[in-house]
C-alpha atoms as a PDB file:
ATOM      1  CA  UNK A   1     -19.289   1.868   0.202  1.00  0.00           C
ATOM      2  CA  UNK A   2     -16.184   2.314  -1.818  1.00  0.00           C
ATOM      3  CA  UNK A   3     -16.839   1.951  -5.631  1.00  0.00           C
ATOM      4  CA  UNK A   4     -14.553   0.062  -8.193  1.00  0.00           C
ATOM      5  CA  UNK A   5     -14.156   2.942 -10.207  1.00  0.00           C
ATOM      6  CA  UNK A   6     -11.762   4.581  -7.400  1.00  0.00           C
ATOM      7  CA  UNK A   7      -8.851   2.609  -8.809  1.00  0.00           C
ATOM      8  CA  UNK A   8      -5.355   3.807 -10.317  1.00  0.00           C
ATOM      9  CA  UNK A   9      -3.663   1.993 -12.610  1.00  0.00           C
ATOM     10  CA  UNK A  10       0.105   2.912 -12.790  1.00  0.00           C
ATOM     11  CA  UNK A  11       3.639   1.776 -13.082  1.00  0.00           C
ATOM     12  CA  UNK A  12       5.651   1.478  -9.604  1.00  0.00           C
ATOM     13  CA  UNK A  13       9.212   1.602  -9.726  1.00  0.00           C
ATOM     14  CA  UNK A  14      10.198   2.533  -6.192  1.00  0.00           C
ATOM     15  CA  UNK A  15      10.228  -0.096  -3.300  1.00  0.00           C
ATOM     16  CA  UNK A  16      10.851  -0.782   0.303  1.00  0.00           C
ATOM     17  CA  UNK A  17       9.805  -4.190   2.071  1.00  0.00           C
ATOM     18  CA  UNK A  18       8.416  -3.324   5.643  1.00  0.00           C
ATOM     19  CA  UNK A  19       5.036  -4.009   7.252  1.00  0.00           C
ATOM     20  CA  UNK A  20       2.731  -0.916   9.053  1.00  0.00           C
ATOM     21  CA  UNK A  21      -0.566  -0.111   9.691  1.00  0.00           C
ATOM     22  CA  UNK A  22      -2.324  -1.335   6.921  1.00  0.00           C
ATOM     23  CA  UNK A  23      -1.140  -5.338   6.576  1.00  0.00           C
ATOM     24  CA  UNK A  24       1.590  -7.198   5.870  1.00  0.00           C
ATOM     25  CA  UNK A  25       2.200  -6.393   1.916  1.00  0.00           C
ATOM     26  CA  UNK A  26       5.031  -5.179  -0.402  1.00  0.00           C
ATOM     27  CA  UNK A  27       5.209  -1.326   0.966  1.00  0.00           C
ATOM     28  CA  UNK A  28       5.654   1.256  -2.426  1.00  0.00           C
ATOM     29  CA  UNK A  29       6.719   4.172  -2.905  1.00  0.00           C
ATOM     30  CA  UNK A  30       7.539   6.582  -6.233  1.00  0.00           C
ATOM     31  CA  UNK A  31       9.947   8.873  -3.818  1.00  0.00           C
ATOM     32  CA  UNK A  32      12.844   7.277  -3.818  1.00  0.00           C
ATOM     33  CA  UNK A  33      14.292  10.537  -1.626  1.00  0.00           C
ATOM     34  CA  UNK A  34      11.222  10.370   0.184  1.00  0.00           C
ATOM     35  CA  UNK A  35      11.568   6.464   0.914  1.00  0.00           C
ATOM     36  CA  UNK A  36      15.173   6.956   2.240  1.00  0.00           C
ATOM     37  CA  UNK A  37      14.589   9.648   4.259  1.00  0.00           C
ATOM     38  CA  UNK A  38      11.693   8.264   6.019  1.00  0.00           C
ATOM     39  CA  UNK A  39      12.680   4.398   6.174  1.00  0.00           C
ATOM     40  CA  UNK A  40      16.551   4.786   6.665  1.00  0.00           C
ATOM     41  CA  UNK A  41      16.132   7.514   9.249  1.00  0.00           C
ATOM     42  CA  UNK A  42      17.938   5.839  12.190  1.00  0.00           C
ATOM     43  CA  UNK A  43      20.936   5.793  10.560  1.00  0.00           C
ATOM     44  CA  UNK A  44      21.110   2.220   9.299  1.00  0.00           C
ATOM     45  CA  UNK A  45      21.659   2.098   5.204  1.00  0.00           C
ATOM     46  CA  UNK A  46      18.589   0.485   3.575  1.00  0.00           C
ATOM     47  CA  UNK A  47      18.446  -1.153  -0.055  1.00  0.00           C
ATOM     48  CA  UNK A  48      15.600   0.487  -2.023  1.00  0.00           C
ATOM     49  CA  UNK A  49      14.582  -2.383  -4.673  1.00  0.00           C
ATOM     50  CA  UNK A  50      12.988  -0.929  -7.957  1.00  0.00           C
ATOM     51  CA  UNK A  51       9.665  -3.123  -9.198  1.00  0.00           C
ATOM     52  CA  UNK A  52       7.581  -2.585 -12.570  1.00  0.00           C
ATOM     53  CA  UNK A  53       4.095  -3.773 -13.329  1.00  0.00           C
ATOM     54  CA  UNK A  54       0.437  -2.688 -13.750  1.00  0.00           C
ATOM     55  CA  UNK A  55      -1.150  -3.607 -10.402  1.00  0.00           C
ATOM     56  CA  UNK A  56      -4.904  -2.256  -9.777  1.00  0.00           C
ATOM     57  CA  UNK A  57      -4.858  -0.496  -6.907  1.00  0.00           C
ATOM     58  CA  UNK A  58      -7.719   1.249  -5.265  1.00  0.00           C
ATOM     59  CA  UNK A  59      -7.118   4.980  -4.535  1.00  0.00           C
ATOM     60  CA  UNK A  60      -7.874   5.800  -1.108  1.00  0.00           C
ATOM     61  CA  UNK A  61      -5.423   9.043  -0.515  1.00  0.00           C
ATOM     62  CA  UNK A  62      -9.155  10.781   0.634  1.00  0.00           C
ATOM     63  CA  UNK A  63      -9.008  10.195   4.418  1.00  0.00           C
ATOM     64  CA  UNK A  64     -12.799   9.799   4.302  1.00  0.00           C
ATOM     65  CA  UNK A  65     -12.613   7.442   2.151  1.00  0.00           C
ATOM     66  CA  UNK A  66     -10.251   5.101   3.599  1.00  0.00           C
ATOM     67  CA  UNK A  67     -11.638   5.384   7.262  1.00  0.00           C
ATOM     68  CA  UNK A  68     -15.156   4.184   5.323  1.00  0.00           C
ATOM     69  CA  UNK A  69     -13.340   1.317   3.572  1.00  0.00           C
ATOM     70  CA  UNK A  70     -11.198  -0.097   6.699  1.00  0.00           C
ATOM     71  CA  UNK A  71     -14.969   0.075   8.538  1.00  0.00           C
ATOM     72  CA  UNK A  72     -16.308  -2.190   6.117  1.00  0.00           C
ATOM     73  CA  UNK A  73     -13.199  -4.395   5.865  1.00  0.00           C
ATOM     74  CA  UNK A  74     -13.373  -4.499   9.954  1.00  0.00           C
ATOM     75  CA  UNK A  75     -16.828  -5.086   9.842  1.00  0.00           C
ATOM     76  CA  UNK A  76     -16.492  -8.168   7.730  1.00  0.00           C
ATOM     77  CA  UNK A  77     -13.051  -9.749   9.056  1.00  0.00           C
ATOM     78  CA  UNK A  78     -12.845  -8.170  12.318  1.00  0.00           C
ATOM     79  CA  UNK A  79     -10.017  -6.094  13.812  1.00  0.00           C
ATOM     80  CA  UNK A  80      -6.546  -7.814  14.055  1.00  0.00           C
ATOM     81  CA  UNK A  81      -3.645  -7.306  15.223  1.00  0.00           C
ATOM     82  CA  UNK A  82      -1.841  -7.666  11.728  1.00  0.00           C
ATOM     83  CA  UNK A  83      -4.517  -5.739  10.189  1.00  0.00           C
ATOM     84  CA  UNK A  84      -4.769  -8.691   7.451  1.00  0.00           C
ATOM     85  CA  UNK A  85      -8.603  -7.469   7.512  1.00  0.00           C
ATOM     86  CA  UNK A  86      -7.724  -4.318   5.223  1.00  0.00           C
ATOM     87  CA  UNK A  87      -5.574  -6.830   2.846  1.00  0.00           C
ATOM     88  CA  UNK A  88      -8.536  -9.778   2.564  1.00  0.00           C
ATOM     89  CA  UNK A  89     -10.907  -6.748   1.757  1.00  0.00           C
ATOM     90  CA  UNK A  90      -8.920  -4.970  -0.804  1.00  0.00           C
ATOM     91  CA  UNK A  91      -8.357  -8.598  -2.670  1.00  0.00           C
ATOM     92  CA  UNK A  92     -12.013  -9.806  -2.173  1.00  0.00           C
ATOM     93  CA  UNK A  93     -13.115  -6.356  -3.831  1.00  0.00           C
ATOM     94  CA  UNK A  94     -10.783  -7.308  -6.611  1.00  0.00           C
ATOM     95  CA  UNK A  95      -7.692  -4.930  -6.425  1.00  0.00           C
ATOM     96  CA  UNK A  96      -4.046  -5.948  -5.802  1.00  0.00           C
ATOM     97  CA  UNK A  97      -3.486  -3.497  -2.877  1.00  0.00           C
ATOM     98  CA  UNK A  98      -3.807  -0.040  -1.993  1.00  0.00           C
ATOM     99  CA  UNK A  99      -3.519   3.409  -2.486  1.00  0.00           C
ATOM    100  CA  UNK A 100      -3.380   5.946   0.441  1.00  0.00           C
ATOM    101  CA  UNK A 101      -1.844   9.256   1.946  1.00  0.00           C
ATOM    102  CA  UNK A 102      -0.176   9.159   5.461  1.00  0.00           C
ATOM    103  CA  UNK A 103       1.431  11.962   6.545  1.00  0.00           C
ATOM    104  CA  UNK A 104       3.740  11.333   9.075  1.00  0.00           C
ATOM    105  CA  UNK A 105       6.015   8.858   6.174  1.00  0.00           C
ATOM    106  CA  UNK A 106       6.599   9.497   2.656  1.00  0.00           C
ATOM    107  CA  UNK A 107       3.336  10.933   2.086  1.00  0.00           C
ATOM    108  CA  UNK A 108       2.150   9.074  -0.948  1.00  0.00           C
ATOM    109  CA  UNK A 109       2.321   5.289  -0.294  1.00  0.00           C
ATOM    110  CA  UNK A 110       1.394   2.044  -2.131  1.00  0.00           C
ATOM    111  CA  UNK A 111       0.812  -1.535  -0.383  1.00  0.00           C
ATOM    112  CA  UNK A 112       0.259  -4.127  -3.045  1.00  0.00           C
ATOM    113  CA  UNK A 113      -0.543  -7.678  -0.872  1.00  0.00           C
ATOM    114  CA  UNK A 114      -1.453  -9.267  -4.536  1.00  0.00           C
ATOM    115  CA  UNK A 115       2.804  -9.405  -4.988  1.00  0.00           C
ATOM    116  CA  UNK A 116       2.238 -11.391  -8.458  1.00  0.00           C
ATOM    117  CA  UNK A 117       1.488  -8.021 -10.128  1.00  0.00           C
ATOM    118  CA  UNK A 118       5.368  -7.073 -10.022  1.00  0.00           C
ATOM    119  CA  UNK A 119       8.287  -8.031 -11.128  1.00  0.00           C
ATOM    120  CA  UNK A 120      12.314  -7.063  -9.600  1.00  0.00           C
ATOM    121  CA  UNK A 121      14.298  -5.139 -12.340  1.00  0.00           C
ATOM    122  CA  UNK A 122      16.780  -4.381  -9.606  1.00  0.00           C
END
């Protein structure tokens, strides 16, 4: 079971909207290079929207980790197609969204479903 000490509290700046593996949510990101690169790829000009606030998200960069907490979340909700099982666990457990590490995107991402937490600067 994933504790709530595994959280990270910390400023976001960098944003893009999109929806992947992990829920529908507001997708972050702190590599604004990265985030273009990845996300505006096919040659089509994105707009990168820069958010601040303190949202509580739980850290789950440690593959272990995160493959333990989307079995409990599935275990509870059930598998879905949206994967809304991974966002109604990370709220029920009392964080605003997550914290993880995928590889084949920026990297380092963010998905905070609990969208109150922010606010647009730009």
């Amino acid at each position: 079971m994933i504790s709530d000490t595994d959280t990270v509290d910390e400023t976001i700046e960098i944003v893009l909207l999109g929806e992947s593996g992990v829920g529908r949510g507001l997708y972050l990101g702190k590599d604004r290079s990265a985030l273009n690169n990845f996300y505006n790829s096919d040659g089509e000009e994105g707009y990168i929207q820069k958010y601040i606030g303190f949202p509580n998200f739980i850290d789950l960069t440690n593959p272990m980790k995160y493959n333990q907490f989307e079995h409990e979340a599935i275990l509870k909700y059930g598998k879905d197609e949206a994967s809304d099982y991974m966002k109604k666990y990370t709220l029920e457990k009392g964080f605003d969204g997550i914290r993880y590490y995928d590889p084949s995107t920026t990297g380092e991402e963010f998905v905070l479903y609990n969208i109150d937490k922010v606010k647009l600067v730009s």
